[in-house]
N, C-alpha and C. Protein backbone atom coordinates (compact mmCIF):
# COMPACT_ATOMS: atom_id res chain seq x y z
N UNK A 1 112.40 38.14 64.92
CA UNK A 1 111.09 38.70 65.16
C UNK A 1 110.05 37.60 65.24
N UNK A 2 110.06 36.16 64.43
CA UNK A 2 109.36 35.75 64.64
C UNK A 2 109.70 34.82 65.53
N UNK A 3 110.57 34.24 66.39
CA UNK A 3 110.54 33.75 67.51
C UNK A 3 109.90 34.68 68.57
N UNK A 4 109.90 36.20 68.91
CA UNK A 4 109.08 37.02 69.75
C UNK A 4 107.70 36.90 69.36
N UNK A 5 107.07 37.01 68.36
CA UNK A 5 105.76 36.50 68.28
C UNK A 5 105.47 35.45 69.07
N UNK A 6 106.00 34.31 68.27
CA UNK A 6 105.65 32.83 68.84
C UNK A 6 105.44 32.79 70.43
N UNK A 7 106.44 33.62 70.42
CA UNK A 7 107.14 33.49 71.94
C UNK A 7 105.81 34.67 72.88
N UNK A 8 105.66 35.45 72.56
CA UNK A 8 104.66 36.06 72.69
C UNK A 8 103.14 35.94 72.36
N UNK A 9 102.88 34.66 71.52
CA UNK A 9 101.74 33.77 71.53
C UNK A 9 102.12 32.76 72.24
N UNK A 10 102.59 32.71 73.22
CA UNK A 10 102.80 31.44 73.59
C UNK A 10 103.05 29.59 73.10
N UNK A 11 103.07 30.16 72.07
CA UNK A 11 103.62 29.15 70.97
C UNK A 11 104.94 27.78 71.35
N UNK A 12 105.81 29.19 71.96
CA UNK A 12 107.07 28.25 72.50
C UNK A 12 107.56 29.16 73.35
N UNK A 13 108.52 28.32 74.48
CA UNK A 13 108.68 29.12 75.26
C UNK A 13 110.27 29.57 75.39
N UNK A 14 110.94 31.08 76.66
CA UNK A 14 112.09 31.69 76.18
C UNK A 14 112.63 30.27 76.23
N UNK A 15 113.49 29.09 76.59
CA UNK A 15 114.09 28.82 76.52
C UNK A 15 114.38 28.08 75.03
N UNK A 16 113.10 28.15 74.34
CA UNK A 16 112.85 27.17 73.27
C UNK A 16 113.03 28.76 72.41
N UNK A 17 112.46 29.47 72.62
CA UNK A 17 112.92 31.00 71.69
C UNK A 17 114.54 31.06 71.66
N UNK A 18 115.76 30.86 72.80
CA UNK A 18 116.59 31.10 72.76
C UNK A 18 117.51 30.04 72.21
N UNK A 19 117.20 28.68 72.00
CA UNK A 19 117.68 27.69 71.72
C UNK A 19 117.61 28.01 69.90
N UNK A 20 116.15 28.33 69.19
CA UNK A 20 116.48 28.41 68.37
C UNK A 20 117.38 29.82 67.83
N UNK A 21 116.79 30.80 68.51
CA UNK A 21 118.42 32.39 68.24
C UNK A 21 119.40 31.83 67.90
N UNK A 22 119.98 30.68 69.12
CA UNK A 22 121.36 30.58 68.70
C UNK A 22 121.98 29.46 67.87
N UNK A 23 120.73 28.54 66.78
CA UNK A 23 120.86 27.94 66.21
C UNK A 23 121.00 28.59 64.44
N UNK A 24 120.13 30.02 64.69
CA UNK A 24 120.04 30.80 63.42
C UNK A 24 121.15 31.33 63.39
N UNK A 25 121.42 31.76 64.90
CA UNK A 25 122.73 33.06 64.41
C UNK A 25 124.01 32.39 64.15
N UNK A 26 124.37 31.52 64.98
CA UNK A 26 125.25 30.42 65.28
C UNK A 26 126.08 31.09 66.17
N UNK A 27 125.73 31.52 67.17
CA UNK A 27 126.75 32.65 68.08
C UNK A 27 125.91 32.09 69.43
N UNK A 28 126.31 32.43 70.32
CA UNK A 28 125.83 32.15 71.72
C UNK A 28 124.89 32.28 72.50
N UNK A 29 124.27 31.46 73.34
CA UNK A 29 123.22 31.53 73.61
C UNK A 29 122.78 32.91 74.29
N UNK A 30 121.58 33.65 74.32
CA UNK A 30 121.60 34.84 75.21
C UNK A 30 121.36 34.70 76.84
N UNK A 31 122.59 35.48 77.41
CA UNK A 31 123.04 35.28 78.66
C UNK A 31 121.52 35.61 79.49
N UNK A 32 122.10 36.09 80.99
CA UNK A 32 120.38 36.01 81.86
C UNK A 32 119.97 37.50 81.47
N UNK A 33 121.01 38.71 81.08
CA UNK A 33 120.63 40.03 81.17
C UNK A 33 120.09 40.46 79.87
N UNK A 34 120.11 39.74 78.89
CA UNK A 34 119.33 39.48 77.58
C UNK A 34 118.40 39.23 77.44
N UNK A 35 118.31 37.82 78.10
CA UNK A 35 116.78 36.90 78.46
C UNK A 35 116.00 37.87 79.34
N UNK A 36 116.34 38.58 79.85
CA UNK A 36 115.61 39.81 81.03
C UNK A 36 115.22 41.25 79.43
N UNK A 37 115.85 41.46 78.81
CA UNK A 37 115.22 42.76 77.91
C UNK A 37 114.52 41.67 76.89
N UNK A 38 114.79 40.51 76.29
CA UNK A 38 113.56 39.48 75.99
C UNK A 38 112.16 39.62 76.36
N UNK A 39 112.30 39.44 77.95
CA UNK A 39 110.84 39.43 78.33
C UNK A 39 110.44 40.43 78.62
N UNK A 40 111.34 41.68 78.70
CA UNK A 40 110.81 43.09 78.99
C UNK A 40 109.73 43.82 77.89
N UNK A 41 110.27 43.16 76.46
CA UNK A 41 110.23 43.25 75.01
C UNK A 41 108.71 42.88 74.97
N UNK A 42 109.11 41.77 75.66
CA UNK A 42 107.59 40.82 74.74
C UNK A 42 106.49 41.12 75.88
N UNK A 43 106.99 41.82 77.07
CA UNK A 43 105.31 42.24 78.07
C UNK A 43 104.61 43.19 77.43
N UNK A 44 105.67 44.21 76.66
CA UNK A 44 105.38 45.45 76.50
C UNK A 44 104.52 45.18 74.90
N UNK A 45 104.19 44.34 74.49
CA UNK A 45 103.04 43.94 73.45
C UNK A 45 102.28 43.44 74.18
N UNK A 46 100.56 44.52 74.08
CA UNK A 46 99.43 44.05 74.60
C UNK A 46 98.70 43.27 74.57
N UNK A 47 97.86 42.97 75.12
CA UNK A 47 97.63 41.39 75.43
C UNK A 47 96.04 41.73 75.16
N UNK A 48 94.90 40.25 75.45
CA UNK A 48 93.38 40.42 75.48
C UNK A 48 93.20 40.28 74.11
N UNK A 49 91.61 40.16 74.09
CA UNK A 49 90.90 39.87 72.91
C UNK A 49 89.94 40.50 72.03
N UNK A 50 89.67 42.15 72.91
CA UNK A 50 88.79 42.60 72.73
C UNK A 50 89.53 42.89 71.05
N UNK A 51 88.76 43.73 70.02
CA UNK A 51 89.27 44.70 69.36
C UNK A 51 90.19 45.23 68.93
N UNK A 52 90.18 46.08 70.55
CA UNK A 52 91.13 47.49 70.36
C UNK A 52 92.62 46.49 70.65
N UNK A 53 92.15 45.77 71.65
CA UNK A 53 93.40 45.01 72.40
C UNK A 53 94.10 44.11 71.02
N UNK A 54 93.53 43.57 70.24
CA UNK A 54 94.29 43.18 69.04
C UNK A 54 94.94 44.09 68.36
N UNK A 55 94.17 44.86 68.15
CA UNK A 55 95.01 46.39 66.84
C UNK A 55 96.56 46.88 67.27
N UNK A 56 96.32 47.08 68.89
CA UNK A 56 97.35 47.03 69.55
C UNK A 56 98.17 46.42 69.64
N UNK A 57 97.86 45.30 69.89
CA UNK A 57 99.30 43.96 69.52
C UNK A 57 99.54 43.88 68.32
N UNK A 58 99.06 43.95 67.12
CA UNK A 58 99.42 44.37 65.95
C UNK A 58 100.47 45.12 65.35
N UNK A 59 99.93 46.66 65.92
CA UNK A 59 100.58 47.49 66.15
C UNK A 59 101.81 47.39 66.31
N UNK A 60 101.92 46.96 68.04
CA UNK A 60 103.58 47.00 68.56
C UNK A 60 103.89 46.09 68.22
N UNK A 61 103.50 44.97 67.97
CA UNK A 61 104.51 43.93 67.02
C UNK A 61 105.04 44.27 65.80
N UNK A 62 104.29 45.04 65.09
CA UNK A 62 104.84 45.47 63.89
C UNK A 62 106.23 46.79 64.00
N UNK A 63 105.80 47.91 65.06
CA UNK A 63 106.72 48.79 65.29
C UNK A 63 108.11 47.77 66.26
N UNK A 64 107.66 46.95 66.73
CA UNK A 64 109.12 46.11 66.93
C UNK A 64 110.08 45.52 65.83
N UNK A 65 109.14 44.78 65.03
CA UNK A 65 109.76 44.55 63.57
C UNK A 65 110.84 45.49 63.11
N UNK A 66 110.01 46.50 62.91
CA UNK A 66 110.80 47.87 62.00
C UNK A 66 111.97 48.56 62.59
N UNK A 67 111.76 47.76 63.89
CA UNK A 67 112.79 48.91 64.69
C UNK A 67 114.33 47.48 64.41
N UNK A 68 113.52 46.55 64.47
CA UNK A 68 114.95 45.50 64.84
C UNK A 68 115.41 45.39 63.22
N UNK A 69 115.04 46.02 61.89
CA UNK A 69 115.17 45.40 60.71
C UNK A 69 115.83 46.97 60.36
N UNK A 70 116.07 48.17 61.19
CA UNK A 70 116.15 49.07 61.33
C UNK A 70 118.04 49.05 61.70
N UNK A 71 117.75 48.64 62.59
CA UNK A 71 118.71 47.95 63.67
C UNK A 71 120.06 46.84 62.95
N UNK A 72 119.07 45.99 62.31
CA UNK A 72 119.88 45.02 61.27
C UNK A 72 120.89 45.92 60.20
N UNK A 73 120.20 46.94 59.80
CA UNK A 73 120.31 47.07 58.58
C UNK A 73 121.86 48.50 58.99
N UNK A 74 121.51 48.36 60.38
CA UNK A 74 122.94 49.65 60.89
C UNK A 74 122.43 50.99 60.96
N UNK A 75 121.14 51.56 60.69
CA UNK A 75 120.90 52.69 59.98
C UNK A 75 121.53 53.52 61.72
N UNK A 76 121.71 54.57 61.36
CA UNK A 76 121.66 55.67 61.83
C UNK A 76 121.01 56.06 62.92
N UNK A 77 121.43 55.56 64.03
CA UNK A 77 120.31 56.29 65.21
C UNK A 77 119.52 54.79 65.89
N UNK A 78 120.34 53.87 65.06
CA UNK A 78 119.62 52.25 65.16
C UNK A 78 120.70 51.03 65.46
N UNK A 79 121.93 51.92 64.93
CA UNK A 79 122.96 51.17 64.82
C UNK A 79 123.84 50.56 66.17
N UNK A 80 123.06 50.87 67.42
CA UNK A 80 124.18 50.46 68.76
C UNK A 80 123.05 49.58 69.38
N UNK A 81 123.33 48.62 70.54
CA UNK A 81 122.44 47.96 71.17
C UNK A 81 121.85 49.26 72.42
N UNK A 82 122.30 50.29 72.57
CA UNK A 82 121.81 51.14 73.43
C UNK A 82 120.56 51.93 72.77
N UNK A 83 120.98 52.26 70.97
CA UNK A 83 119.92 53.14 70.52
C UNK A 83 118.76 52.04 70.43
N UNK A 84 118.49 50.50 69.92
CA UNK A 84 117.62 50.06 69.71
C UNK A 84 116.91 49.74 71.24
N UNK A 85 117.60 49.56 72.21
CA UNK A 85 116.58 49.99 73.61
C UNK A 85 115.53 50.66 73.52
N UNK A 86 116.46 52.14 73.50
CA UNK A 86 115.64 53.30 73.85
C UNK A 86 114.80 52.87 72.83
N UNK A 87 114.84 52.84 71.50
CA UNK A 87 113.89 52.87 70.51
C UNK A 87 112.52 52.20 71.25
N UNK A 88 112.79 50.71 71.38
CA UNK A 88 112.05 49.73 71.69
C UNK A 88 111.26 50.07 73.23
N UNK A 89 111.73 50.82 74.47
CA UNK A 89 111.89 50.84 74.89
C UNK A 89 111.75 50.20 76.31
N UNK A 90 112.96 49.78 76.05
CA UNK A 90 113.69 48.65 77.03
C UNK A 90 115.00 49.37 77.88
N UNK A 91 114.67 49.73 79.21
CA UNK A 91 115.52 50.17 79.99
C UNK A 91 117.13 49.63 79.74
């Protein structure tokens, strides 16, 4: 989650987001159809400066959190890479 922030502040970029994934997980780098629901992930947190436009990125950054720690944790309805899509929603 917090490489999608970063990565979504522009902090660092996917290839530098994916370099470190597969230094944490120690498993393989994510292929191109990964790196594609990556950036699908991180458009769909709103952008701008006003206000509202922060609360919002707030927001869905935080309901991304919960969904992937959701996800981690196996629960029920969270537990397949198809249910955390839809959750997230990422085609």
């Amino acid at each position: 989650m917090a490489l999608i922030g970063e990565q979504q502040r522009g902090k660092i970029t996917s290839a530098q987001a994916n370099t470190a994934q597969q230094a944490i997980s120690g498993g393989p780098a994510l292929n191109a159809a990964e790196l594609t629901e990556v950036s699908t992930l991180i458009a769909s947190v709103p952008t701008g400066t006003t206000t509202a436009n922060q609360a919002a990125r707030s927001l869905r950054l935080l309901e991304i959190e919960q969904i992937l720690y959701l996800g981690d944790l196996l629960i029920a309805g969270y537990d397949t890479p198809t249910a955390l899509k839809a959750k997230l929603g990422i085609p």
